[in-house]
Protein backbone atom coordinates (compact mmCIF):
# COMPACT_ATOMS: atom_id res chain seq x y z
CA UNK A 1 188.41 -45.23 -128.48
CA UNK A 2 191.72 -45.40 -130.01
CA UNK A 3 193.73 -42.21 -130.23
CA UNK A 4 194.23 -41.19 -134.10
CA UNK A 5 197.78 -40.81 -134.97
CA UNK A 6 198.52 -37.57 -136.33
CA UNK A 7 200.80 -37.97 -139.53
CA UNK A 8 204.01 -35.89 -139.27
CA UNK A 9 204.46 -34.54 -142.40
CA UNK A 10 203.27 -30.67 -143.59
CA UNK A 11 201.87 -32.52 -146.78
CA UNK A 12 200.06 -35.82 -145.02
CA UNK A 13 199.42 -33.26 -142.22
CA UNK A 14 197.32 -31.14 -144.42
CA UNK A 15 195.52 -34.34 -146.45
CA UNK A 16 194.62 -34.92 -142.99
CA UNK A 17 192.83 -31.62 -141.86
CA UNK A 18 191.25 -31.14 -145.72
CA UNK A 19 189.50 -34.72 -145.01
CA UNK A 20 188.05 -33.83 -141.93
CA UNK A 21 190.87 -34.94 -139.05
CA UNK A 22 191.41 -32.54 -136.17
CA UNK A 23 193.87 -32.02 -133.87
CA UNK A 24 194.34 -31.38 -129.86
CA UNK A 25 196.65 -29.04 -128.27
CA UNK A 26 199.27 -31.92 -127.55
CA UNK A 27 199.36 -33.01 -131.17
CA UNK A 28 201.91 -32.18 -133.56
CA UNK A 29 201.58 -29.93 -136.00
CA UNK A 30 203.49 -27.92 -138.68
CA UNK A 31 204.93 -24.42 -137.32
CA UNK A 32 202.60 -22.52 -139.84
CA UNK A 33 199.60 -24.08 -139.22
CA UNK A 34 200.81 -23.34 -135.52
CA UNK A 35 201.25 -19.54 -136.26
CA UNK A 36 198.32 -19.38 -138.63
CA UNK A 37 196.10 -20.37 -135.72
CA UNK A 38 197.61 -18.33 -133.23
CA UNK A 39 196.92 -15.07 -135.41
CA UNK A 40 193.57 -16.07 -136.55
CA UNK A 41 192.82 -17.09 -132.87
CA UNK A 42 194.14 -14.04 -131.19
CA UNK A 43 192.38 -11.63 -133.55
CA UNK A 44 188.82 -13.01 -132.81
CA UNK A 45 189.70 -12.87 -128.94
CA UNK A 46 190.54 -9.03 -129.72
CA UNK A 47 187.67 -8.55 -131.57
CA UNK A 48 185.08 -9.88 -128.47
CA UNK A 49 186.83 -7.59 -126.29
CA UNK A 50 186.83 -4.58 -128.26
CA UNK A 51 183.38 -5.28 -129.39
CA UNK A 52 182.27 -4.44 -125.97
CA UNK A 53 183.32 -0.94 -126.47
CA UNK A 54 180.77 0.60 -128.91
CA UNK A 55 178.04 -1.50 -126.60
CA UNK A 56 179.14 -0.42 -123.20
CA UNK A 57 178.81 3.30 -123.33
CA UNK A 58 175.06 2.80 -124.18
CA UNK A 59 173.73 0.60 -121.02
CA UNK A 60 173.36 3.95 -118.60
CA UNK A 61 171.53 5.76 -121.95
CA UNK A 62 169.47 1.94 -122.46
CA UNK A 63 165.40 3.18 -122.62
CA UNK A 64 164.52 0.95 -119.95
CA UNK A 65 165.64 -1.42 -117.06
CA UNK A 66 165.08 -4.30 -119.31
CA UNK A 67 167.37 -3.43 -122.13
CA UNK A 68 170.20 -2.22 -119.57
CA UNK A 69 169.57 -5.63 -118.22
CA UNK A 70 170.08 -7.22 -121.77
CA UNK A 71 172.98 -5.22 -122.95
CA UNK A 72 174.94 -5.67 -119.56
CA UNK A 73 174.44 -9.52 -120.00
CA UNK A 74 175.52 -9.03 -123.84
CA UNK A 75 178.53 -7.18 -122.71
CA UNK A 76 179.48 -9.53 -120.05
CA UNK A 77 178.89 -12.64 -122.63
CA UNK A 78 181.14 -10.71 -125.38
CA UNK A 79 184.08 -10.30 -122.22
CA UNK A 80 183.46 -14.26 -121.09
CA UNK A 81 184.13 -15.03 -124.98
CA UNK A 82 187.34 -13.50 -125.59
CA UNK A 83 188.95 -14.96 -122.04
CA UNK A 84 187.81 -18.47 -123.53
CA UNK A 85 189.53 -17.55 -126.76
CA UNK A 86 192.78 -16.41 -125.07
CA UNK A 87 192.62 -19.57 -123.14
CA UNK A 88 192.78 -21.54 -126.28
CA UNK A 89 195.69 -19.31 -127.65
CA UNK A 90 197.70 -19.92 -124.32
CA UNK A 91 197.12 -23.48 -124.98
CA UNK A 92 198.95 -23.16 -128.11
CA UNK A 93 202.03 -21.11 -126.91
CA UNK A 94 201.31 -17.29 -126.43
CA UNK A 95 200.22 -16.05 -123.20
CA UNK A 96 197.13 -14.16 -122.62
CA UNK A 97 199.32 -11.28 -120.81
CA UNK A 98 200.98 -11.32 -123.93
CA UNK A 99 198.08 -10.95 -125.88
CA UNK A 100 196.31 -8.19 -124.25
CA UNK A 101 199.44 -5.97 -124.20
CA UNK A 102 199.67 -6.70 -127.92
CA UNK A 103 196.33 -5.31 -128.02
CA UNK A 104 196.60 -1.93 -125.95
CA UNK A 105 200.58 -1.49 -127.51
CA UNK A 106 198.62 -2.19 -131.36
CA UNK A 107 200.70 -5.06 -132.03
CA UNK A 108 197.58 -6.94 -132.85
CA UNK A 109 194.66 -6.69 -134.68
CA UNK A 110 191.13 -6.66 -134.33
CA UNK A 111 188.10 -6.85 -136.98
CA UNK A 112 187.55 -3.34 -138.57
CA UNK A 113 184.07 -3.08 -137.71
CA UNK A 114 184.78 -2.62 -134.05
CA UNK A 115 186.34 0.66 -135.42
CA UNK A 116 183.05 2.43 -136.08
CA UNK A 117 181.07 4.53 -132.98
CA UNK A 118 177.57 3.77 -131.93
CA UNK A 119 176.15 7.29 -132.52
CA UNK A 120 172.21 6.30 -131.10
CA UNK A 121 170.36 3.40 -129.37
CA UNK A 122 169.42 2.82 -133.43
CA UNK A 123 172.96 1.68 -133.77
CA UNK A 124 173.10 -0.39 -130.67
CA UNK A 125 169.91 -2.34 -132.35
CA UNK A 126 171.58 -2.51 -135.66
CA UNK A 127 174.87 -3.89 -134.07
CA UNK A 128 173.10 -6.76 -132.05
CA UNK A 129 170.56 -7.80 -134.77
CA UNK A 130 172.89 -7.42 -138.07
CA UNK A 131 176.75 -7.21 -137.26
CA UNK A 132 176.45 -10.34 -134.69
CA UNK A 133 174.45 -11.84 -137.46
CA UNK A 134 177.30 -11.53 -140.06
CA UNK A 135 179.52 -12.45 -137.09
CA UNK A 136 177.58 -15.74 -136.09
CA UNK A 137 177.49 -16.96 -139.86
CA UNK A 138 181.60 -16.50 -139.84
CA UNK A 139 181.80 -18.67 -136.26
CA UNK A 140 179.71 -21.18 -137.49
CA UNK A 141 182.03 -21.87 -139.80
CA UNK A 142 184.29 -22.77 -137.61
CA UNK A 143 182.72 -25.06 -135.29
CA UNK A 144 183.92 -27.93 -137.56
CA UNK A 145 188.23 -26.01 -137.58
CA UNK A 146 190.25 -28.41 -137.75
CA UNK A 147 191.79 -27.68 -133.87
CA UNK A 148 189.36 -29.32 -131.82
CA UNK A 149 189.78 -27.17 -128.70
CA UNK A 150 188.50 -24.43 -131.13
CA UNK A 151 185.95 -25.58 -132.09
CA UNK A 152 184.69 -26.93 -129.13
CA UNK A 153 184.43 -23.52 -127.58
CA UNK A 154 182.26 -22.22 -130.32
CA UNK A 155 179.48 -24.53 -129.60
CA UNK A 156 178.93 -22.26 -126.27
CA UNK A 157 179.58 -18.78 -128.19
CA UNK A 158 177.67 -19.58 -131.37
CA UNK A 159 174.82 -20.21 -128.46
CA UNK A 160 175.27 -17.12 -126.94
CA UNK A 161 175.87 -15.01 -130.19
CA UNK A 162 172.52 -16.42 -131.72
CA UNK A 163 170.58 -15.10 -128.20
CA UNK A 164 172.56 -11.56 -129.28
CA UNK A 165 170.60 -11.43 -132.59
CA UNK A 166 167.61 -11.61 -130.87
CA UNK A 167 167.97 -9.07 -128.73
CA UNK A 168 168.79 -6.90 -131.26
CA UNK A 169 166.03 -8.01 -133.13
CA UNK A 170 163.43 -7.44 -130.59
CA UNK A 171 165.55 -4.00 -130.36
CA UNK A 172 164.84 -2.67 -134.09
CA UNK A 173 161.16 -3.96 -133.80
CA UNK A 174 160.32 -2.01 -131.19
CA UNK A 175 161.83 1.17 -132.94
CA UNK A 176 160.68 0.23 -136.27
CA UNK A 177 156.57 -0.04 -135.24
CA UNK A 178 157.35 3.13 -132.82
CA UNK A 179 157.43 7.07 -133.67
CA UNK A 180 158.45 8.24 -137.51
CA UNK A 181 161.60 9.53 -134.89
CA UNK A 182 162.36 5.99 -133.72
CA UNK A 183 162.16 4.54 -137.40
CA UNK A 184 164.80 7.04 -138.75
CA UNK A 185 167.03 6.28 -136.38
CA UNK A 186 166.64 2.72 -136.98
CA UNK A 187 167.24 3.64 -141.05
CA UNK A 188 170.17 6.31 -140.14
CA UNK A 189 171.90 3.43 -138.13
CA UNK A 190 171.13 1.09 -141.13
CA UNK A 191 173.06 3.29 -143.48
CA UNK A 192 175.95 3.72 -141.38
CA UNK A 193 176.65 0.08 -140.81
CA UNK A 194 175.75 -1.02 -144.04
CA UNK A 195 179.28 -0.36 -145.84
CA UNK A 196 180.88 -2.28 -142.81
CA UNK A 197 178.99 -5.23 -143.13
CA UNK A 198 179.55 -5.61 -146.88
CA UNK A 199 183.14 -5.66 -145.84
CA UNK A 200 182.78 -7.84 -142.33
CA UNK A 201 183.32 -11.18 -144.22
CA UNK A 202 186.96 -10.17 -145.44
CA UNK A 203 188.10 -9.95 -149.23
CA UNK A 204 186.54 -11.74 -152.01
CA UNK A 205 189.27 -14.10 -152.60
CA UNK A 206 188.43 -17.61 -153.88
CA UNK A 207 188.65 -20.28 -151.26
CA UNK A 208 190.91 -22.40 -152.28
CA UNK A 209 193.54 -19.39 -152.07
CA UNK A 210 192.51 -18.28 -148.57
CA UNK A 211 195.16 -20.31 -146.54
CA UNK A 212 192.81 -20.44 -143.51
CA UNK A 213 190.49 -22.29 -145.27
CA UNK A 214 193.43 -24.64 -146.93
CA UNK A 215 194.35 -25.43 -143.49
CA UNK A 216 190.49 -26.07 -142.79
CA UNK A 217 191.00 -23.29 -139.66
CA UNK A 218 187.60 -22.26 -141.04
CA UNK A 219 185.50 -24.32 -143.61
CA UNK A 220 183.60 -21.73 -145.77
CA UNK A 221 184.81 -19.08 -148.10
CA UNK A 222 184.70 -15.01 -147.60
CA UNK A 223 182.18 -14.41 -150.65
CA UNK A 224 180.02 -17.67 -149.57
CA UNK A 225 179.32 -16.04 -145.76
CA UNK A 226 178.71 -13.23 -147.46
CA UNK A 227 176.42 -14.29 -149.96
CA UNK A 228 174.61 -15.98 -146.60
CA UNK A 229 174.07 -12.63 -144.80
CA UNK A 230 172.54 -11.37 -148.07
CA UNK A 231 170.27 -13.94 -148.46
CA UNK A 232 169.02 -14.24 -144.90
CA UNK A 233 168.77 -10.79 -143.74
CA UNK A 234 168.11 -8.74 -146.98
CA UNK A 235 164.67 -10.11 -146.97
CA UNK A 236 164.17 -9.00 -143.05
CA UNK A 237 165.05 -5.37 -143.84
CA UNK A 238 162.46 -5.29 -146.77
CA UNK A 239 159.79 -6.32 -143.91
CA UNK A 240 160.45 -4.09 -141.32
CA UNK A 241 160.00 -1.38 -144.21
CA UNK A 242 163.55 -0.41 -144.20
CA UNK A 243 165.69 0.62 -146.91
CA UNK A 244 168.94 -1.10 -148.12
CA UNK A 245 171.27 1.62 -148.66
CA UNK A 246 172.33 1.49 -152.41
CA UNK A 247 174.81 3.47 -152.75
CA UNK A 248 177.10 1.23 -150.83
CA UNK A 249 175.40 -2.47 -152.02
CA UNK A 250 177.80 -1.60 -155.21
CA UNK A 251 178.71 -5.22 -156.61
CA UNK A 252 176.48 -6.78 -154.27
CA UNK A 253 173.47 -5.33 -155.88
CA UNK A 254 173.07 -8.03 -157.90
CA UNK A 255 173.18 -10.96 -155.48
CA UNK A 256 170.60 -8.95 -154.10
CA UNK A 257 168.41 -10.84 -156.92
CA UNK A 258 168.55 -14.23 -155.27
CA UNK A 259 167.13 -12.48 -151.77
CA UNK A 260 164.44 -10.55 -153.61
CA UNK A 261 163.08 -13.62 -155.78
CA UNK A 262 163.07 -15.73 -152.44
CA UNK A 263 160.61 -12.99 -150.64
CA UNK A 264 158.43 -12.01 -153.82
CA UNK A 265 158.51 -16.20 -154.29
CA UNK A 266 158.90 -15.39 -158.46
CA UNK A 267 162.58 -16.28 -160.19
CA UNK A 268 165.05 -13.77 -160.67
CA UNK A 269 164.86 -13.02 -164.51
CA UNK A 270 168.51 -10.82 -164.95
CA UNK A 271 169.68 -11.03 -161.57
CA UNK A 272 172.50 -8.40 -162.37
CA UNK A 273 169.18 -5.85 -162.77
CA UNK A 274 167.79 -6.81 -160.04
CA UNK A 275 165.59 -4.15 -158.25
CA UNK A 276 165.34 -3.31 -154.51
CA UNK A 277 161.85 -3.30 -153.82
CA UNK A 278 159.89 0.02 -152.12
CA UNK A 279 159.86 0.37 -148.72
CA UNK A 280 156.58 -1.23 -146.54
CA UNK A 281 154.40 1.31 -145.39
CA UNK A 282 156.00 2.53 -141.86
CA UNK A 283 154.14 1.93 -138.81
CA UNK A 284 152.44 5.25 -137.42
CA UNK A 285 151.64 4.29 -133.80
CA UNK A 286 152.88 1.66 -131.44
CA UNK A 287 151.67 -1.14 -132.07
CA UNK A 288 150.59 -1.19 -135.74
CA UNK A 289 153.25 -3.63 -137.28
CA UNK A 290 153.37 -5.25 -133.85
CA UNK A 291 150.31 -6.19 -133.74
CA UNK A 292 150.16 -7.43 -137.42
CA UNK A 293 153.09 -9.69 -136.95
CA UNK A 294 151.28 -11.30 -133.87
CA UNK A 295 153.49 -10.41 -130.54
CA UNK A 296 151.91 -13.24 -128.50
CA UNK A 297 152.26 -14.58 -124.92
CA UNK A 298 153.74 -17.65 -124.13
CA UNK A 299 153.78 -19.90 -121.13
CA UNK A 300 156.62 -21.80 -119.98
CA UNK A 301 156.82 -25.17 -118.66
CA UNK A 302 160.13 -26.30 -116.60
CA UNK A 303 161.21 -29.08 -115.18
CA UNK A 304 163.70 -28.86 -112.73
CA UNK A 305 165.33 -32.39 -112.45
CA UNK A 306 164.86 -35.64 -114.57
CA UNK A 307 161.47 -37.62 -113.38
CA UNK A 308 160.11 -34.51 -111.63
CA UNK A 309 156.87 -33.44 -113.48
CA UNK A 310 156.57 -30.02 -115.61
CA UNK A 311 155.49 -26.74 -113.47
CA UNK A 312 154.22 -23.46 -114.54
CA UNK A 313 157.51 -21.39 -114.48
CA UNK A 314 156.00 -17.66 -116.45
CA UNK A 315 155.65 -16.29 -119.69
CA UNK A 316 157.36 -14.52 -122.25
CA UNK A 317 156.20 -12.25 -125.06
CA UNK A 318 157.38 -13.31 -128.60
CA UNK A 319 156.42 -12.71 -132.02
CA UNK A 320 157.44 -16.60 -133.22
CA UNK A 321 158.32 -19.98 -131.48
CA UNK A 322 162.12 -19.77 -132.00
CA UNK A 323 161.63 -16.24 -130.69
CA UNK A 324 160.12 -17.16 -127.80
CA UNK A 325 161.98 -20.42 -127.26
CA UNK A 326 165.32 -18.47 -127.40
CA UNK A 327 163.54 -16.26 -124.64
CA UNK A 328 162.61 -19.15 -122.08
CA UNK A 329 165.91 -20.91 -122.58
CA UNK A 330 167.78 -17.12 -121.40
CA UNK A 331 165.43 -16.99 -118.74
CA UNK A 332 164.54 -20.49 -117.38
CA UNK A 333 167.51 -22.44 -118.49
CA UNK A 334 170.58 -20.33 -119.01
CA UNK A 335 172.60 -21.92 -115.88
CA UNK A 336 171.09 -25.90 -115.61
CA UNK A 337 168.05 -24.88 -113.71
CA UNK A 338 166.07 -26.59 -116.26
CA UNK A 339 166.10 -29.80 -117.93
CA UNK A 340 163.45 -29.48 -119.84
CA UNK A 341 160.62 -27.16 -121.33
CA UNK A 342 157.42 -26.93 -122.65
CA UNK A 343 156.44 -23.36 -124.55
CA UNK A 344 152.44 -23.28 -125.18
CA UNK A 345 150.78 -20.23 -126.39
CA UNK A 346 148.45 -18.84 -124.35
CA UNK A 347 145.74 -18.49 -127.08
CA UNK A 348 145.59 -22.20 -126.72
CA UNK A 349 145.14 -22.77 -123.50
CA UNK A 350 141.64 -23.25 -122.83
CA UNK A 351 140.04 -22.72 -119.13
CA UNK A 352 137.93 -24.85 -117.24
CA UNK A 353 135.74 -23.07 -114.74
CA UNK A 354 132.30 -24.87 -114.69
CA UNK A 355 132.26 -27.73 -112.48
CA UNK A 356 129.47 -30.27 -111.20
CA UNK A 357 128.21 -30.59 -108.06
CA UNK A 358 130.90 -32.12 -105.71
CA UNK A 359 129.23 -34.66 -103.43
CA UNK A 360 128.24 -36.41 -107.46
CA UNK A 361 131.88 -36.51 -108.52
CA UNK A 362 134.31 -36.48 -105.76
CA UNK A 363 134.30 -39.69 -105.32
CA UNK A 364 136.02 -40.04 -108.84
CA UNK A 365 139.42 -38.06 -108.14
CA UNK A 366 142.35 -40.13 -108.17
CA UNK A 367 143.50 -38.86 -104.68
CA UNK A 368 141.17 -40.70 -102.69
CA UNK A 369 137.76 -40.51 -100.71
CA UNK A 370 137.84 -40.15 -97.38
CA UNK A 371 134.07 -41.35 -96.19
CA UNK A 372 134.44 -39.51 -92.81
CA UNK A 373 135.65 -36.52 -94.36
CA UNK A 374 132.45 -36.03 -96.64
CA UNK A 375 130.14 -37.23 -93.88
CA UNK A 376 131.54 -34.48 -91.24
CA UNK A 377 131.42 -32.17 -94.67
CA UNK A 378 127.87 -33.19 -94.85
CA UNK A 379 126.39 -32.98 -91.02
CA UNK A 380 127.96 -29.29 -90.88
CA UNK A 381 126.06 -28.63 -94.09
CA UNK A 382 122.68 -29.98 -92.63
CA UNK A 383 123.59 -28.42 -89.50
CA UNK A 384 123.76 -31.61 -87.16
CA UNK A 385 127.69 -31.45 -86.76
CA UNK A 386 126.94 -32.16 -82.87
CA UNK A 387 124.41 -35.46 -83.80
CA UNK A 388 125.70 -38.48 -82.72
C-alpha cells in the first residue's frame, strides 16, 4: 500500500486531518498541532495515573476477595494505560521522565475529577460504573484522532475501560438490592459525584471553536459527550431506584427530557419542564431486585486453538448476555487463551439421563464395536467368563 504523502502546509495540513487523514509519528506536522497533542496527550496519561489514587486505598477495605481481586486488576489496568500513553508522548518529543516530574512538581495537569476522595465502597461503585462511563464516551471519541499511534492505543483501553463499567456496575447492584444501609451509601456517593460528572466532559463550547476538535485530536464536541452520558445512564439510575440529584442537574435538567421520554417510551411534550420521575421502590432484602432482573448462570464454551473443538471451561453469573459475555472474555480470554467462545444459559441446557438398554444400541455409536469386547462383556454377565 502506498504511503500517503502528508501535505506540508498548516492550511492543506489541516484540510487533511478535517477529511479524515492521519498521521504517524515520523510525519510532518505543524508545531501546534505538535504541542496541542503533546498537552492533550500528557494530561490523559496523568489522569490514568492519578485515577488510581481514589481506587487504591479501598482494595484492603474491598467486602470480599473477589472485589479486591477486581479492583487490584482495575488499578493495575488504569497504571498499564497511562505508561502506553506516555509512550506515545515520548514518541512525539517529551520524555516520560519528563512527564512524571511535571506531574509530582504540578507543572501538568490532570482531569479535575481525580481531585475528589472516595469517602465509602459506595463511591468506589459510583466511580467504576459512572465516572469511567463518562470517561469511555470521551476515549471513544478519539479512537478515530487524527495521530494514528493514538488512536491505535485506545482500541486496547476503550476495551479495558468498558470491562471497568461493569465492574462497577455489578458493584452498585449488589448495594442497591442489599440493606436500606447499603442503598444510601450507593445514593450518598451518587450525590457527591454527580456535580463532577456534569463537569467531566469540559466546557460547553461549540465544536467548531474547540481547537482539539479543529485539529480532529478528538472528533466529538464537549456538550455532545455530554448529552451521551445523559441519555445512556440517566435512565439506569431511575431503575436501580436512585435519585438524580437536582440541585446540581441545573441546565441539564432539561436534556433530562430526552432520557425520561426514552424510558417512559411517550415524547417529551416541553422538554425544558421536564420532570425527574419518583424513585422505584428500594429493594428490602437481598435478593429482591436481583432476582427480578434475572441474575442467571451461564456456561462457557472455549476453544483453545483454531480446529480444536469447544470444551466446557465454567460459568459465570450475569444479569444479561453482554454482561456475561464481558465476564467470560475477563476470565477465559483476557491473555489469548481463547479463540473462541460459546456463552449458553444454563436454563437452556436440557439433560439427558434416561438411556436404553446398551447391548440394543451400542452398536450404533460412532466410535466403534468391538465384537469381542461385548461378547467377554456378555459371558461375565451370564457367568461363563471361563467357557470356552
Amino acid at each position: 500500500m502506498a504511503a500517503v504523502e502528508i501535505p506540508h502546509d498548516e492550511q492543506a495540513f489541516l484540510e487533511y486531518v478535517q477529511g479524515g487523514g492521519q498521521v504517524e509519528t515520523a510525519d510532518w506536522m505543524p508545531d501546534d498541532y505538535r504541542a496541542k497533542l503533546i498537552k492533550f496527550i500528557e494530561m490523559h496519561g496523568n489522569s490514568e495515573l492519578m485515577g488510581v489514587l481514589p481506587e487504591r486505598e479501598w482494595i484492603l477495605r474491598a467486602p470480599t476477595l473477589q472485589r479486591k481481586l477486581a479492583l487490584t486488576a482495575k488499578v493495575q489496568d488504569e497504571v498499564g494505560h497511562a505508561q502506553l500513553i506516555y509512550r506515545v508522548v515520548e514518541d512525539l518529543g517529551k520524555p516520560r521522565e519528563q512527564c512524571l516530574a511535571d506531574l509530582v512538581d504540578g507543572k501538568a495537569k490532570f482531569h479535575n475529577v481525580f481531585h475528589y476522595p472516595t469517602l465509602s465502597w459506595g463511591d468506589v461503585g459510583v466511580i467504576a460504573w459512572l465516572v469511567d462511563a463518562a470517561a469511555i464516551i470521551s476515549q471513544k471519541a478519539l479512537l478515530k484522532c487524527s495521530y494514528a499511534p493514538y488512536a491505535r492505543i485506545m482500541k486496547k483501553i476503550c476495551w479495558e475501560e468498558s470491562f471497568h463499567i461493569l465492574h462497577g456496575r455489578d458493584v452498585i447492584l449488589a448495594m442497591v438490592t442489599g440493606t436500606p444501609e447499603q442503598f444510601e451509601l450507593v445514593q450518598e456517593a451518587l450525590n457527591r459525584w454527580w456535580g463532577p460528572l456534569m463537569q467531566f466532559h469540559g466546557n460547553p463550547i461549540p465544536k467548531d471553536e474547540d481547537p482539539m476538535y479543529l485539529w480532529r485530536i478528538k472528533s466529538q464536541g464537549n456538550g455532545e459527550a455530554r448529552q451521551q452520558f445523559l441519555d445512556g445512564y440517566v435512565p439506569q439510575i431511575w431503575e436501580l431506584g436512585l435519585t438524580v440529584p437536582r440541585r446540581r442537574v441545573g441546565v441539564q435538567r432539561a436534556r433530562l427530557g430526552r432520557a425520561q421520554a426514552r424510558r417512559d417510551g411517550a415524547r417529551a411534550e416541553d422538554r425544558g419542564a421536564a420532570r425527574v420521575p419518583p424513585p422505584l421502590p428500594r429493594a428490602g432484602a437481598v435478593g429482591t431486585r436481583r432476582g427480578a432482573r434475572g441474575l442467571s448462570v451461564w456456561e462457557v464454551f472455549r476453544r483453545e486453538r483454531k480446529g480444536q473443538p469447544l470444551e466446557h471451561a465454567g460459568s459465570v453469573e450475569a444479569p444479561d448476555a453482554d454482561f456475561a459475555e464481558a465476564w467470560a472474555r475477563e476470565q477465559y480470554g483476557r491473555r489469548g487463551e481463547s479463540v473462541a467462545l460459546w456463552l449458553v444459559p444454563r436454563d437452556a441446557i436440557r439433560d439427558v439421563e434416561d438411556w436404553a438398554d446398551e447391548f440394543d444400541l451400542k452398536y450404533r455409536r460412532v466410535d466403534g464395536y468391538s465384537i469381542k469386547a461385548r461378547l467377554k462383556e456378555a459371558r461375565e454377565r451370564a457367568g461363563t467368563a471361563g467357557a470356552g
